[in-house]
Protein backbone atom coordinates (compact mmCIF):
# COMPACT_ATOMS: atom_id res chain seq x y z
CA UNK A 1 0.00 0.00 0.00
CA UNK A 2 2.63 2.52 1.08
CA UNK A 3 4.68 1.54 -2.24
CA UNK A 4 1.90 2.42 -4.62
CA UNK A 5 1.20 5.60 -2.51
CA UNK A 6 4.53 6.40 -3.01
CA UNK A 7 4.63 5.49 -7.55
CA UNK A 8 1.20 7.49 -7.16
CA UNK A 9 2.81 10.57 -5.74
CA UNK A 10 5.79 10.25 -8.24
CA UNK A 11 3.63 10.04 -10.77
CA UNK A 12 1.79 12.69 -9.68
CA UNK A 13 4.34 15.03 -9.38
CA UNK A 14 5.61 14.35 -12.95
CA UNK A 15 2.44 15.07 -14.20
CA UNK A 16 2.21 18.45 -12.53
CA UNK A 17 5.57 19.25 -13.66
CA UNK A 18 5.82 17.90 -16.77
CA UNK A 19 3.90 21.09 -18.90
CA UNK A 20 6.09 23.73 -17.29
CA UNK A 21 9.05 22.41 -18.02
CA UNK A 22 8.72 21.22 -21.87
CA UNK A 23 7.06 24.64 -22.43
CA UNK A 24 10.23 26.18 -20.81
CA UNK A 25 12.15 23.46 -23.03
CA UNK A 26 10.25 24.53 -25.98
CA UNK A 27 10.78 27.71 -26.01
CA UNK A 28 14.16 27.46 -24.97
CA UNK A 29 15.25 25.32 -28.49
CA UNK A 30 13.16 27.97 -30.46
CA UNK A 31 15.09 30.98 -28.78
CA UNK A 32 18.15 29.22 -29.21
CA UNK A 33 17.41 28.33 -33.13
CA UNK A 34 16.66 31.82 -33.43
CA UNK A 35 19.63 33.14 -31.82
CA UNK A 36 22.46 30.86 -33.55
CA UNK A 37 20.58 32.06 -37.14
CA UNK A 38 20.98 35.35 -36.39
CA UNK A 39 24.63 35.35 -33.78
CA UNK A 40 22.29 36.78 -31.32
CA UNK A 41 24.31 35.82 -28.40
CA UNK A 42 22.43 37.28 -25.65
CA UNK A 43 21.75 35.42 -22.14
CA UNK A 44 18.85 37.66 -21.12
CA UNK A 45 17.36 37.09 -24.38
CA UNK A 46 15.42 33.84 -23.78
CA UNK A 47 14.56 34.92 -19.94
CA UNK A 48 11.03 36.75 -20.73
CA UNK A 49 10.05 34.49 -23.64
CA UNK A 50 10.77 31.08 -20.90
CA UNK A 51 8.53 32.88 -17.67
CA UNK A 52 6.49 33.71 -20.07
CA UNK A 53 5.82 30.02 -21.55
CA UNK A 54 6.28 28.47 -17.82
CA UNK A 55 2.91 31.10 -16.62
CA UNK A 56 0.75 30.33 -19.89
CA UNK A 57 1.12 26.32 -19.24
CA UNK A 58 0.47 26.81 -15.56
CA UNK A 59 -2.26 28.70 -16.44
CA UNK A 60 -3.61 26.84 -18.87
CA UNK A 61 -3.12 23.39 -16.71
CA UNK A 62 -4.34 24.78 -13.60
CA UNK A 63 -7.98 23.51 -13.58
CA UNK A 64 -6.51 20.09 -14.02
CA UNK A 65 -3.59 20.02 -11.96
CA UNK A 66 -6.00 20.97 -9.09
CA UNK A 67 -8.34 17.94 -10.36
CA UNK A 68 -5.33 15.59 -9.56
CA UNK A 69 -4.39 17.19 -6.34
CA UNK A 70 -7.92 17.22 -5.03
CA UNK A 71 -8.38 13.56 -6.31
CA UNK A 72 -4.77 12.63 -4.35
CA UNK A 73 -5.66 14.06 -1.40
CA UNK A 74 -8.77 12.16 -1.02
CA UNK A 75 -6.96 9.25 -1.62
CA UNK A 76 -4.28 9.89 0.90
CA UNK A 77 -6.61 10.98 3.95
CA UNK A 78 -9.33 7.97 2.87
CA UNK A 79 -6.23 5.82 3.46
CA UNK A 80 -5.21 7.46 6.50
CA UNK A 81 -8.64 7.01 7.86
CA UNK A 82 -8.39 3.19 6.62
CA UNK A 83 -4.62 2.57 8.21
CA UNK A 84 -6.26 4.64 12.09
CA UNK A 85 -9.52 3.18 11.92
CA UNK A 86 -7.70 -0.52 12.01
């Protein structure tokens, strides 16, 4: 029980962190691209564009991110009620 818990939360956690970070990624390779066709070589550059990407997906995966968190959280405490009530 406490091992699938555990690949639960994992799995969980990927999922909530998973947009964020290949939008980041994303945008990251197209800044990139964009900078080594034009010798742009400026750090700051891809800064704004990548907070920019991270807030849209957040935003965007915010109703379901608090679907799985709400769902997870029932699970843990119905479990916790299981595991005290024993």
């Amino acid at each position: 029980m406490i091992a699938q818990t555990l690949h639960q939360a994992i799995m969980l956690a990927v999922h909530l962190a998973a947009p964020p970070l290949l939008a980041a990624l994303g945008v990251g390779v197209l800044i990139s691209l964009i900078q080594a066709v034009t010798q742009i070589n400026e750090t700051s550059l891809s800064f704004l564009p990548k907070i920019a990407a991270v807030l849209a997906a957040l935003l965007i995966t915010a109703g379901t991110a608090q679907r799985l968190l709400t769902v997870f959280s029932h699970h843990i405490f119905a479990a916790m009620i299981t595991v005290g009530g024993s």
